[in-house]
C-alpha atoms as a PDB file:
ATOM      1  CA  UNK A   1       0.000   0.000   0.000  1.00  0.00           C
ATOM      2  CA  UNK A   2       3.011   2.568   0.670  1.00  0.00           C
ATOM      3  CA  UNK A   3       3.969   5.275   2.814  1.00  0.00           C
ATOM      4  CA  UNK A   4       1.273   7.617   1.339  1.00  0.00           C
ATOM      5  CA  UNK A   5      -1.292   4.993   1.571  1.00  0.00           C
ATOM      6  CA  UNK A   6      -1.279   4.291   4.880  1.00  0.00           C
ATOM      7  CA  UNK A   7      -1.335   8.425   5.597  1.00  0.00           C
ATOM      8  CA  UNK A   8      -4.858   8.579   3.494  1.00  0.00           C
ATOM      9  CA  UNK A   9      -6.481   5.445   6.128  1.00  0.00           C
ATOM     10  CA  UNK A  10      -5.029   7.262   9.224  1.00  0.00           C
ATOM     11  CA  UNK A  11      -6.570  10.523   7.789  1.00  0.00           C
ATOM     12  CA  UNK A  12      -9.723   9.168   6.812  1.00  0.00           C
ATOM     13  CA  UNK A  13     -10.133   7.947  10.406  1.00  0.00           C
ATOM     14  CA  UNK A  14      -9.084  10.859  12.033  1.00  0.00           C
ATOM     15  CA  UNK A  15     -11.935  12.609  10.017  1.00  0.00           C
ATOM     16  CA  UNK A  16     -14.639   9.617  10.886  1.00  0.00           C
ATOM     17  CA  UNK A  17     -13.689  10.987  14.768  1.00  0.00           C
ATOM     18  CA  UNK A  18     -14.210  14.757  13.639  1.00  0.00           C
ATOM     19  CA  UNK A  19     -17.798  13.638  11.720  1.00  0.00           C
ATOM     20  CA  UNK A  20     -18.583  11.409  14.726  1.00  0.00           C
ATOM     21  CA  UNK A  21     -18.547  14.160  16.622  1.00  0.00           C
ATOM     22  CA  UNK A  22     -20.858  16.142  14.200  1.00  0.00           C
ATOM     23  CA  UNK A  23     -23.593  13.247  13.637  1.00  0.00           C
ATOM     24  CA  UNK A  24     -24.287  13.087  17.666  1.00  0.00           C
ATOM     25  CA  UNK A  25     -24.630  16.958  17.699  1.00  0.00           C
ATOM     26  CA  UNK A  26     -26.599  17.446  14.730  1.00  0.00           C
ATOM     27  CA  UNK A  27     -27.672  13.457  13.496  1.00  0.00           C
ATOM     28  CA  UNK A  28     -28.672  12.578  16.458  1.00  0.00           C
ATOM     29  CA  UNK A  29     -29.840  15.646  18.806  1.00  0.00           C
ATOM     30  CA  UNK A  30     -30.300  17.750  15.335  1.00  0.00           C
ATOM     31  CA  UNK A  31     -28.611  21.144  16.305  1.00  0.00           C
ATOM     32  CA  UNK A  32     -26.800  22.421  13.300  1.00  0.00           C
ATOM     33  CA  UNK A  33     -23.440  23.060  13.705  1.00  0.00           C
ATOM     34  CA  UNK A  34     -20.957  24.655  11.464  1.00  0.00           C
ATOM     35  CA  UNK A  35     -17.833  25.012  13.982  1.00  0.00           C
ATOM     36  CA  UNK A  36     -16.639  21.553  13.890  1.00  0.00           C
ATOM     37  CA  UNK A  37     -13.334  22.326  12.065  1.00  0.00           C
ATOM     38  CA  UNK A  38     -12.745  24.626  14.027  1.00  0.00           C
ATOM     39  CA  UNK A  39     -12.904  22.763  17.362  1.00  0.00           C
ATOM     40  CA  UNK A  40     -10.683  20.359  15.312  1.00  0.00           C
ATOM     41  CA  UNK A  41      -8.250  23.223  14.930  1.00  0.00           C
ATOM     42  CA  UNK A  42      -7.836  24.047  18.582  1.00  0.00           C
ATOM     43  CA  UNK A  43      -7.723  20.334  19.188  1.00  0.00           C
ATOM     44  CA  UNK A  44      -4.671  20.470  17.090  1.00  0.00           C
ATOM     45  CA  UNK A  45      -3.416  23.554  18.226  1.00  0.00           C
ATOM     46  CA  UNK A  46      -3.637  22.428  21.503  1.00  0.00           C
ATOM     47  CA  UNK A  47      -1.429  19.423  20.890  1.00  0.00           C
ATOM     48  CA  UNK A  48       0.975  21.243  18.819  1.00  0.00           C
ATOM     49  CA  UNK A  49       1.419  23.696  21.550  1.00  0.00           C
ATOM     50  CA  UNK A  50       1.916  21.875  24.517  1.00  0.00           C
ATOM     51  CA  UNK A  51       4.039  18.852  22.957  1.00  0.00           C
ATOM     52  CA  UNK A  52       6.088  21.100  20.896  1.00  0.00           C
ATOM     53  CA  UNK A  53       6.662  24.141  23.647  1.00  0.00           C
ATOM     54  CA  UNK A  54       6.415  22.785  26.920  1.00  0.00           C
ATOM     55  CA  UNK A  55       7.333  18.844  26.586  1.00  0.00           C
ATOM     56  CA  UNK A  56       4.403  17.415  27.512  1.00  0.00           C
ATOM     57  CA  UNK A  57       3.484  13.885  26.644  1.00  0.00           C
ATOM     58  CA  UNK A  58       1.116  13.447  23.770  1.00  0.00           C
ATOM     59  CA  UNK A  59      -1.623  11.645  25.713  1.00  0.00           C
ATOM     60  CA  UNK A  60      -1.664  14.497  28.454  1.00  0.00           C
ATOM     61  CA  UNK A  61      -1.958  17.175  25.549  1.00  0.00           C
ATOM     62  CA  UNK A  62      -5.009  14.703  24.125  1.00  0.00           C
ATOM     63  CA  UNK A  63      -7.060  14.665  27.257  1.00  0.00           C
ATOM     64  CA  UNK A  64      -6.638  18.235  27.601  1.00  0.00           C
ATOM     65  CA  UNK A  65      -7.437  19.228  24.215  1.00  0.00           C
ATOM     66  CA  UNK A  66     -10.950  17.297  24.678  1.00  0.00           C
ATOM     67  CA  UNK A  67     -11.118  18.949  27.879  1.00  0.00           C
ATOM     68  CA  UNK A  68     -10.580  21.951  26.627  1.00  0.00           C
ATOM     69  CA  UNK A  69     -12.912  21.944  23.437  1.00  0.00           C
ATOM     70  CA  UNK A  70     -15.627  19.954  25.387  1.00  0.00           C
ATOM     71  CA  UNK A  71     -15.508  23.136  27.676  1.00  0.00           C
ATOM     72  CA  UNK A  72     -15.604  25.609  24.689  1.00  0.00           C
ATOM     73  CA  UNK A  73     -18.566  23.637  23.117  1.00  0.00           C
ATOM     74  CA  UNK A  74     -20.564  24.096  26.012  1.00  0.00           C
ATOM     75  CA  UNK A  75     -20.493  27.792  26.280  1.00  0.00           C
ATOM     76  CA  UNK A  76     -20.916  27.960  22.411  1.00  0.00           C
ATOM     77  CA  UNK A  77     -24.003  25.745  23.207  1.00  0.00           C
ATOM     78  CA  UNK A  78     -25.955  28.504  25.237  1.00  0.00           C
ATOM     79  CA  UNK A  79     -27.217  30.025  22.290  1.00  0.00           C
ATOM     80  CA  UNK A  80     -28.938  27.096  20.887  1.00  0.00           C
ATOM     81  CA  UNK A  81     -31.133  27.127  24.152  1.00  0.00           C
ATOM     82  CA  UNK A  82     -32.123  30.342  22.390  1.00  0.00           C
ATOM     83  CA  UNK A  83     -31.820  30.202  18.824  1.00  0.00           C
ATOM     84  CA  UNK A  84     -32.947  27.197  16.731  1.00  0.00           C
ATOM     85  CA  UNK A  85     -32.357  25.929  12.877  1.00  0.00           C
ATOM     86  CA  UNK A  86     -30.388  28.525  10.556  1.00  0.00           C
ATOM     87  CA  UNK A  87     -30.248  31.282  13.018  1.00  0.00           C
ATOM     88  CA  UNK A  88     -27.994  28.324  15.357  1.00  0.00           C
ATOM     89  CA  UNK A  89     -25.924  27.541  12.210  1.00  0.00           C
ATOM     90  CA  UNK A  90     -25.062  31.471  11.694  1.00  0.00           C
ATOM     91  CA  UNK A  91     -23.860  31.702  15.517  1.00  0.00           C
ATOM     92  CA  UNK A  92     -21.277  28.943  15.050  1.00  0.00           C
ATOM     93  CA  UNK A  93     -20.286  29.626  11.784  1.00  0.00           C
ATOM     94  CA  UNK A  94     -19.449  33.273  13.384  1.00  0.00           C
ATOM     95  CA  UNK A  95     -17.707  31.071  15.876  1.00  0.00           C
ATOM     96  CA  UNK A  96     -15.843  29.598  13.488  1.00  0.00           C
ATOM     97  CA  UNK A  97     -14.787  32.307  11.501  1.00  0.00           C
ATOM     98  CA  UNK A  98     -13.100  34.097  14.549  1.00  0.00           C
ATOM     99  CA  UNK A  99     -11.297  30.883  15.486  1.00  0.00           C
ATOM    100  CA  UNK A 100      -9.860  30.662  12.108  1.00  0.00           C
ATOM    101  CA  UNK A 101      -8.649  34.898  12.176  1.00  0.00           C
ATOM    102  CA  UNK A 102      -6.926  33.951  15.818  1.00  0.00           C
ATOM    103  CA  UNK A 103      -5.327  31.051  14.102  1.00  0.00           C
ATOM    104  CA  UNK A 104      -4.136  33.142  11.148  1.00  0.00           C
ATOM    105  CA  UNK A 105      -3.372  36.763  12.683  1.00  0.00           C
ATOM    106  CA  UNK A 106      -1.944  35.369  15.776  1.00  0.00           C
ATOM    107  CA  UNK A 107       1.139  34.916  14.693  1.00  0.00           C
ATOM    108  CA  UNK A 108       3.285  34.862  18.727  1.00  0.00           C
ATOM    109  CA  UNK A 109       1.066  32.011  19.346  1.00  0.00           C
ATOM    110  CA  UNK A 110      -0.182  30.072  16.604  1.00  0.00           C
ATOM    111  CA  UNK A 111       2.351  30.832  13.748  1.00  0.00           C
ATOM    112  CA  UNK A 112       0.226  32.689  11.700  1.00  0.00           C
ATOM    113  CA  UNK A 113       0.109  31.399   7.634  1.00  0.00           C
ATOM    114  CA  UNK A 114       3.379  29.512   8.649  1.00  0.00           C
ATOM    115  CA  UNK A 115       2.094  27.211  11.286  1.00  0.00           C
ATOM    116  CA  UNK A 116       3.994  24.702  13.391  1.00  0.00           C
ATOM    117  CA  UNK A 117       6.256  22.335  12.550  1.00  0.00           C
ATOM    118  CA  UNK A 118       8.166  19.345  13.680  1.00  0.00           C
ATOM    119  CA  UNK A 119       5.091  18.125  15.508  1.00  0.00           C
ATOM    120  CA  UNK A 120       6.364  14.510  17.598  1.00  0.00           C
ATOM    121  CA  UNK A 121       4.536  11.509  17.221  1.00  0.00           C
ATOM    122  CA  UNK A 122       3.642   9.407  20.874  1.00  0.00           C
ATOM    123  CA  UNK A 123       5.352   6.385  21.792  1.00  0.00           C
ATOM    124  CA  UNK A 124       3.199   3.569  23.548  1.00  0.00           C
ATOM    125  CA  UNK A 125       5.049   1.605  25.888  1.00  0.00           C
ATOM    126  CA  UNK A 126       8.226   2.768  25.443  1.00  0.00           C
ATOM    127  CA  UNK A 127       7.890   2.411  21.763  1.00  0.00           C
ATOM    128  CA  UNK A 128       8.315   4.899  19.242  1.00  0.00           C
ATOM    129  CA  UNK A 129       5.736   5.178  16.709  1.00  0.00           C
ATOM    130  CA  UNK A 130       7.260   7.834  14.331  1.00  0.00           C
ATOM    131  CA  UNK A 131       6.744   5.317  11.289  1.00  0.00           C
ATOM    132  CA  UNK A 132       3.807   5.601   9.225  1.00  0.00           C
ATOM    133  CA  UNK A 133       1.846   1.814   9.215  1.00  0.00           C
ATOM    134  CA  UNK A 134       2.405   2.136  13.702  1.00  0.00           C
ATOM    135  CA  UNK A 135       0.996   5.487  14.022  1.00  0.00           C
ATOM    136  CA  UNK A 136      -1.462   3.989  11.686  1.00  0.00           C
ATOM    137  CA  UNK A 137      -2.334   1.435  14.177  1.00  0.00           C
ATOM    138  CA  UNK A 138      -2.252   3.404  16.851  1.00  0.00           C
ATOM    139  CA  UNK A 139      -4.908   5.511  15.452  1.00  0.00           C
ATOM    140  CA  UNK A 140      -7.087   2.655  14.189  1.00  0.00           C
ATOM    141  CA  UNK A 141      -7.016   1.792  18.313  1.00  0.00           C
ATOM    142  CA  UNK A 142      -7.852   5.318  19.262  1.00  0.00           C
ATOM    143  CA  UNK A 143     -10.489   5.509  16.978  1.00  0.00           C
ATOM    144  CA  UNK A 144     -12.387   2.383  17.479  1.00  0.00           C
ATOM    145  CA  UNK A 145     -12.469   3.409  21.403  1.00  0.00           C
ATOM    146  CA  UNK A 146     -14.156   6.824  20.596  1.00  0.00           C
ATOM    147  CA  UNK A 147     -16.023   4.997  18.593  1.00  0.00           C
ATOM    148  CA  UNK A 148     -17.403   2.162  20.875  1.00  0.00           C
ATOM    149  CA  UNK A 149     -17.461   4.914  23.510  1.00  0.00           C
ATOM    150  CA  UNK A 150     -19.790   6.902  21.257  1.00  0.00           C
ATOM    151  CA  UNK A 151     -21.718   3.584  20.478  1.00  0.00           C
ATOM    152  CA  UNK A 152     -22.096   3.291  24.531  1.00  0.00           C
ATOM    153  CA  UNK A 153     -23.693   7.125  24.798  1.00  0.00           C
ATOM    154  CA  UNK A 154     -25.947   6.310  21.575  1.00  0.00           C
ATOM    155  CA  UNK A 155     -27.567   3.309  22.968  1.00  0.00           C
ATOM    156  CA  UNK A 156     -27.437   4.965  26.458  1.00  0.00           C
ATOM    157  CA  UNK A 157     -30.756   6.942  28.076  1.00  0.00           C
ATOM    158  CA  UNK A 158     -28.790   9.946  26.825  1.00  0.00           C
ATOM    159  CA  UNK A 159     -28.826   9.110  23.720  1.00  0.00           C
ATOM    160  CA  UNK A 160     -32.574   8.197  23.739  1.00  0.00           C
ATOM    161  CA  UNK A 161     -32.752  11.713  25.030  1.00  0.00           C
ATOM    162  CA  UNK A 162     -30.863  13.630  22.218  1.00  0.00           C
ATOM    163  CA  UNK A 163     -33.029  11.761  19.615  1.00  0.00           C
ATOM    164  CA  UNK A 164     -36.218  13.544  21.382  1.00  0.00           C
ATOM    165  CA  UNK A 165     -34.860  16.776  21.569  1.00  0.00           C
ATOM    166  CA  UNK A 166     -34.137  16.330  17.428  1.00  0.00           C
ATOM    167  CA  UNK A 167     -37.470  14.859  16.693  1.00  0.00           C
ATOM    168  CA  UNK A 168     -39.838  17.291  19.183  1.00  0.00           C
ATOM    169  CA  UNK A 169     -37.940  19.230  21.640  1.00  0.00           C
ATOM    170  CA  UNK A 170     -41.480  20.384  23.245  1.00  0.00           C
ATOM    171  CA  UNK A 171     -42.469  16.795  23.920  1.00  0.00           C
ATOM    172  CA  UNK A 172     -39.501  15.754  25.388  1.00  0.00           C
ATOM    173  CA  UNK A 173     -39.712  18.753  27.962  1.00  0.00           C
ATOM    174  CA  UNK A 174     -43.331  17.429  28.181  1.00  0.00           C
ATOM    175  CA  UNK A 175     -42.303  14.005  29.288  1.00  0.00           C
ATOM    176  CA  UNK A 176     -39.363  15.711  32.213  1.00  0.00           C
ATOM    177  CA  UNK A 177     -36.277  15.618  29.882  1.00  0.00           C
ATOM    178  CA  UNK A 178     -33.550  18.418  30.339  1.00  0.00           C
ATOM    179  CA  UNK A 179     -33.731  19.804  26.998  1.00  0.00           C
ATOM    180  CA  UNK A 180     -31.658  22.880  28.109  1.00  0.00           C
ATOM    181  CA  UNK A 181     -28.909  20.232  29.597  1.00  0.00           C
ATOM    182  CA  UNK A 182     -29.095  17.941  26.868  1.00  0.00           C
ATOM    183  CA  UNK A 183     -28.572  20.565  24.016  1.00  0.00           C
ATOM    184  CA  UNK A 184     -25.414  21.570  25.658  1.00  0.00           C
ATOM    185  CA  UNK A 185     -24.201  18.350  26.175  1.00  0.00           C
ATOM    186  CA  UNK A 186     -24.781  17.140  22.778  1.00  0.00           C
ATOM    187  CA  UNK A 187     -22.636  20.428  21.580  1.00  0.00           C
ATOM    188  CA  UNK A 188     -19.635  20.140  24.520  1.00  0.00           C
ATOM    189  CA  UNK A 189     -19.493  16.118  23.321  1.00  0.00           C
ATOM    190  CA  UNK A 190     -19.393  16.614  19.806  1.00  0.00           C
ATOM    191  CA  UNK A 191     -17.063  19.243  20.212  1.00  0.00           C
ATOM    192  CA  UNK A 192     -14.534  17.146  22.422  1.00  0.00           C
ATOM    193  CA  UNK A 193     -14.686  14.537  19.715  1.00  0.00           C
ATOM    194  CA  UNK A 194     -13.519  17.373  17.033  1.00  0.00           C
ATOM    195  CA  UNK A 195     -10.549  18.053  19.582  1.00  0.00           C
ATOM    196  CA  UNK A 196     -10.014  14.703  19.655  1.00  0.00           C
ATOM    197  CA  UNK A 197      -9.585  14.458  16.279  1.00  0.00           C
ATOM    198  CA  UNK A 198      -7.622  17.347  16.035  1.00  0.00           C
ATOM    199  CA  UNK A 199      -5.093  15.734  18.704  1.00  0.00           C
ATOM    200  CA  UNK A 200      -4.778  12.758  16.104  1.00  0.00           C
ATOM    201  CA  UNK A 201      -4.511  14.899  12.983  1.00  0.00           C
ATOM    202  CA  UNK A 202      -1.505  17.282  14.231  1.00  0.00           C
ATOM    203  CA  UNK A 203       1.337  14.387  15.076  1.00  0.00           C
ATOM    204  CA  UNK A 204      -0.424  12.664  11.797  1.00  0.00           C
ATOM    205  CA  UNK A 205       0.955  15.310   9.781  1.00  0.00           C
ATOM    206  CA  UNK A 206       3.477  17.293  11.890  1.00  0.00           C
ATOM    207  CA  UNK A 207       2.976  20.383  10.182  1.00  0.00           C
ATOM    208  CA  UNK A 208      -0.332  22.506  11.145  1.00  0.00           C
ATOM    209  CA  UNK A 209      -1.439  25.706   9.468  1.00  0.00           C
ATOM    210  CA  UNK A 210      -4.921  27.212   9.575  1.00  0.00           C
ATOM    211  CA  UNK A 211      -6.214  26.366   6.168  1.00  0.00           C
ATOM    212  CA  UNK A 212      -7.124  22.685   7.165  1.00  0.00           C
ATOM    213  CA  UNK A 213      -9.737  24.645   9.585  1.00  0.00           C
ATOM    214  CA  UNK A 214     -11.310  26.874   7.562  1.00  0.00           C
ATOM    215  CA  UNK A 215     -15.044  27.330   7.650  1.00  0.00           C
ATOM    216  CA  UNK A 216     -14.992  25.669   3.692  1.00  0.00           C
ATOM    217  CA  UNK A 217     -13.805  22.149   6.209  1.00  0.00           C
ATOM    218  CA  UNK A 218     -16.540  22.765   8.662  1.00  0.00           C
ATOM    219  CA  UNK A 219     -18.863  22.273   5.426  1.00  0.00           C
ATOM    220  CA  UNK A 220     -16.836  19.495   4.669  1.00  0.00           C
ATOM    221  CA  UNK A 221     -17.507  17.773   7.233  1.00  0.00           C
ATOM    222  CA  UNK A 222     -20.839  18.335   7.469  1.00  0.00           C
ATOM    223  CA  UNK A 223     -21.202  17.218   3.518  1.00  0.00           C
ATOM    224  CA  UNK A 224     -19.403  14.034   5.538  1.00  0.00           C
ATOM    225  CA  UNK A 225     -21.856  13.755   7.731  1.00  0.00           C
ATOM    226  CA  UNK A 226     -24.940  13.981   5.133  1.00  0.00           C
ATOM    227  CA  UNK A 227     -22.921  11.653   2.862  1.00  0.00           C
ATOM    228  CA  UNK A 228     -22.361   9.454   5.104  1.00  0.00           C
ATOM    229  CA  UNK A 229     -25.718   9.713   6.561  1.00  0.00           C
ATOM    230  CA  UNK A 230     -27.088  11.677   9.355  1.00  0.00           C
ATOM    231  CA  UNK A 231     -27.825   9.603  12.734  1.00  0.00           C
ATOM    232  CA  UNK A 232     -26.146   6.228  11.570  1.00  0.00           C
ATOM    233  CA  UNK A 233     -23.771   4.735  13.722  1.00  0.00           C
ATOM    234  CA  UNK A 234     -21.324   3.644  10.661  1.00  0.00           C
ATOM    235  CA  UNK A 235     -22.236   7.086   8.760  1.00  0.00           C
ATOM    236  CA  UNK A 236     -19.282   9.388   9.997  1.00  0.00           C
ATOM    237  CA  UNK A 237     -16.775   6.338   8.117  1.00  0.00           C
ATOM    238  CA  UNK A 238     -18.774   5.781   5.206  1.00  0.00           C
ATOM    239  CA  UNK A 239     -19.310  10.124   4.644  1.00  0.00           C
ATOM    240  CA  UNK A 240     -14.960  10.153   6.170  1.00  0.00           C
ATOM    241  CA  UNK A 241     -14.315   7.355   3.474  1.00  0.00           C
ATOM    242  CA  UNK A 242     -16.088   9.174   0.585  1.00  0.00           C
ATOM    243  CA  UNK A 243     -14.712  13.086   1.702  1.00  0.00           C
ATOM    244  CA  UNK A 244     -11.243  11.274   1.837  1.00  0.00           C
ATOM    245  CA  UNK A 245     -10.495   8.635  -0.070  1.00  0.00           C
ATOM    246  CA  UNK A 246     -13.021   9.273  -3.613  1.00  0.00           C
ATOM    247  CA  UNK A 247     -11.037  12.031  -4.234  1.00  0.00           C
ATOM    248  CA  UNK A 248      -7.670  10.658  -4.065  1.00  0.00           C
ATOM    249  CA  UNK A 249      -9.148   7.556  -6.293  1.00  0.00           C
ATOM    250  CA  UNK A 250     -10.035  10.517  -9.148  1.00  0.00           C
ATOM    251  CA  UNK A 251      -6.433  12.061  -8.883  1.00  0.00           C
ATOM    252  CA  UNK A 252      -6.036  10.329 -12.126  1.00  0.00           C
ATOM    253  CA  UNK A 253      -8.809  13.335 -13.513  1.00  0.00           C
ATOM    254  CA  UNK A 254      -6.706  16.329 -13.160  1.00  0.00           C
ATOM    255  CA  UNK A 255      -8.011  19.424 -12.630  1.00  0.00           C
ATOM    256  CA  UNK A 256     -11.549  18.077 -13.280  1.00  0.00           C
ATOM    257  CA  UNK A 257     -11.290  15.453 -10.269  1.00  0.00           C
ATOM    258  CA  UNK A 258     -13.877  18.376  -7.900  1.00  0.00           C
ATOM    259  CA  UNK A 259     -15.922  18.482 -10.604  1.00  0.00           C
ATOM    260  CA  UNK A 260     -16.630  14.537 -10.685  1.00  0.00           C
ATOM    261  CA  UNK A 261     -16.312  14.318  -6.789  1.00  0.00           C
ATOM    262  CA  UNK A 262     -19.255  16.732  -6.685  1.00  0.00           C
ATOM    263  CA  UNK A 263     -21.291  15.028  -9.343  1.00  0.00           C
ATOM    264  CA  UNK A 264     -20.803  11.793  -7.596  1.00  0.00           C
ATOM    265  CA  UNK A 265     -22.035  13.138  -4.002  1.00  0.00           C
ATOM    266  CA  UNK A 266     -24.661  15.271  -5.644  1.00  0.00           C
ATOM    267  CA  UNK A 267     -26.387  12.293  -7.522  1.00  0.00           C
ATOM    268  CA  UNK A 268     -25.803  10.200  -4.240  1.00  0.00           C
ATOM    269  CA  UNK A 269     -27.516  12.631  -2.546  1.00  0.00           C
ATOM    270  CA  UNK A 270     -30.080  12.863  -4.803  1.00  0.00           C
ATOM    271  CA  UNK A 271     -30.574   9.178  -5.108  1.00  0.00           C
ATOM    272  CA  UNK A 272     -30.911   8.542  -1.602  1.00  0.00           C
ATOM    273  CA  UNK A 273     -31.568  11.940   0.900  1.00  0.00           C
ATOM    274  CA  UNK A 274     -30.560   9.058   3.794  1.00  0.00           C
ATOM    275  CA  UNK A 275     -27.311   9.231   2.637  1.00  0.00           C
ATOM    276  CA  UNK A 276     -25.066   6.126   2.325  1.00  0.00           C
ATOM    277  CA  UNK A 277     -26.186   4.316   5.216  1.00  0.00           C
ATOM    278  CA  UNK A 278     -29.853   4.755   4.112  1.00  0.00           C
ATOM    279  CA  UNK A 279     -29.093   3.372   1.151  1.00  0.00           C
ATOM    280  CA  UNK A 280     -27.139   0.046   2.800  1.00  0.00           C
ATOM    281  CA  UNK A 281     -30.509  -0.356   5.030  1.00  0.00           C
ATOM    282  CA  UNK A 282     -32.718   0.003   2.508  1.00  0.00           C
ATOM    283  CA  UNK A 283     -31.142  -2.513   0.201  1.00  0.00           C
ATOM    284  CA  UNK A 284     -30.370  -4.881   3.445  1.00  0.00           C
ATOM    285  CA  UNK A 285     -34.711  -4.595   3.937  1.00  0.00           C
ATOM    286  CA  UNK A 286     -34.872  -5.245   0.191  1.00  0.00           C
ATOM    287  CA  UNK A 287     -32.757  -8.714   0.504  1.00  0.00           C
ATOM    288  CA  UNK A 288     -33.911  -9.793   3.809  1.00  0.00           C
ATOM    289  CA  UNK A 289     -37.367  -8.969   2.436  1.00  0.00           C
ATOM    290  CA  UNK A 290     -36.853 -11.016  -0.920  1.00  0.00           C
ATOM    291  CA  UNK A 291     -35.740 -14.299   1.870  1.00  0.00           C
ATOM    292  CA  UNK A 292     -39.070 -13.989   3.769  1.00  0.00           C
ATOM    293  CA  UNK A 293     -41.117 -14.003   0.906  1.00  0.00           C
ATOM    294  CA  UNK A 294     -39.582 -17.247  -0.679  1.00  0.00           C
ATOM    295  CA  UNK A 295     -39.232 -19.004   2.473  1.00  0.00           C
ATOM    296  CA  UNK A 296     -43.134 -18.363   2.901  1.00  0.00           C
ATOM    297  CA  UNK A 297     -43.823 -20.028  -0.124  1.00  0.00           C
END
C-alpha cells in the first residue's frame, strides 16, 4: 500500500472521529453546527502547543485538548437554548470564523500562515511510533475506542434523550427531559470529539497551518456527515471514506477530479436523501425482504 497509503487510512479515520462528533450533535440531537473544524483546529493547536513548547506527553496534551474543546462547546451551546435551525448555524459559523482569524493573525502564538512544525509523534510503551503503518495502528485503536465509547452514549438513556430533543424538543420537555442540559451536552461532546480528532490529525501530519480549519472544512464535514448519513452509527466512516479517499481515487482526472467528486455526491444525494447508510438499510430490507417471501412459499 506505501507510505502515502497508509497516511490517506489514518486521515480518513481521524476525520470519521471529527464527523462522529458532528452526527451526535446534529444526526442525532439535530442542532446544526458549522464550527466543527474549528474545534478540530484548537484540538490540534492544543497538541501542537503543549508537545512542541512545553514537553508534555502526547496523551496528556489529548485529554486536555478534549477537555478543553468539550468546555468551549458548552459555552458555544448557550445560544442554541435560544436560537434554533439557521439562526444556530449562523452563531457557530461566526464562531468559526473568529477561530480561524486567531489562528491566522496570531502569529506569537499560533504561527500565523506559517504554522507549526516538527510536531512529535507518541510512543506507547516505550515504543516509538514515528513510522507511518504504527501510528497507523495506533490511530485505528484510538479511533475504534471513541467509537465504541460513542456507540455506549448512543444506545445509552442519553442518547434516547438527544433523539427527542431532534425529533420534538417540546415533547420531550413534556415528558421531564432536560432539553436545556441535553442541548449543551450534545454540543460540549461533539465538540470534544472534534478536539479529539484534532489531537490525532496534528502528530499525523506534523505540520499545522490554519487552512485545514477553515469554515470551507466545517462544510466538509458536514457534507461528511450527510454523505455518510445523518444519525447512523457507521455514517461518519462511510461520509470520512467518501470526503477522503473518492477524491484521491479521481487524482487520475486532473483538474476536473472536484468536478466529478461533486457530481458523484450530488447524484448520491439525490438518489438517496438518507445518505449512504440509508441506502445500505434500505437494500439490506430489500434482501432480507426477498428471503421472507420465498421461504413463505
Amino acid at each position: 500500500m506505501g507510505r502515502y497509503g497508509t497516511y490517506v487510512l489514518s486521515l480518513w479515520l481521524v476525520m470519521a472521529i471529527a464527523v462522529m462528533g458532528l452526527n451526535l450533535t446534529l444526526g442525532y440531537a439535530g442542532l446544526k453546527s458549522l464550527a466543527q473544524a474549528a474545534f478540530m483546529g484548537i484540538g490540534a493547536y492544543i497538541t501542537a502547543l503543549l508537545t512542541t513548547k512545553t514537553g508534555i506527553s502526547w496523551y496528556a496534551a489529548f485529554a486536555i485538548s478534549g477537555i478543553a474543546t468539550f468546555a468551549v462547546g458548552l459555552l458555544l451551546g448557550f445560544p442554541a437554548l435560544r436560537v434554533k435551525a439557521h439562526y444556530l448555524a449562523f452563531v457557530t459559523l461566526a464562531f468559526s470564523t473568529l477561530v480561524w482569524l486567531v489562528m491566522r493573525n496570531e502569529q506569537w502564538l499560533t504561527g500565523g500562515v506559517f504554522g507549526l512544525s516538527n510536531i512529535p509523534r507518541p510512543s506507547l510503551f516505550g515504543f516509538k511510533l514515528d513510522g507511518a503503518l504504527a501510528f497507523h495502528r495506533f490511530v485505528v485503536v484510538v479511533t475504534f475506542l471513541l467509537a465504541v465509547l460513542l456507540w455506549w452514549m448512543i444506545r445509552s438513556p442519553w442518547g434516547r434523550a438527544f433523539t427527542a430533543l431532534r425529533e420534538n424538543p417540546i415533547r420531550a420537555a413534556s415528558l421531564g427531559i432536560d432539553t436545556r442540559m441535553y442541548t449543551l451536552l450534545a454540543f460540549a461532546i461533539g465538540s470534544a470529539y472534534a478536539g479529539f480528532a484534532g489531537a490525532l490529525y496534528a502528530p499525523l501530519v506534523e505540520f499545522i497551518d490554519p487552512s485545514p480549519f477553515s469554515l470551507s472544512q466545517s462544510f466538509f464535514l458536514l457534507l461528511m456527515v450527510v454523505a455518510g448519513g445523518a444519525g447512523y452509527l457507521l455514517g461518519p466512516f462511510i461520509g470520512a471514506l467518501l470526503g477522503v479517499v473518492l477524491p484521491e481515487w479521481l487524482r487520475f482526472a486532473g483538474s476536473l477530479y472536484l468536478i466529478i467528486f461533486a457530481a458523484i455526491v450530488m447524484l448520491l444525494l439525490i438518489a438517496c436523501p438518507q445518505g449512504m447508510s440509508g441506502l445500505i438499510e434500505r437494500g439490506w430490507a430489500w434482501i432480507t425482504g426477498r428471503n421472507k417471501a420465498g421461504v413463505s412459499r
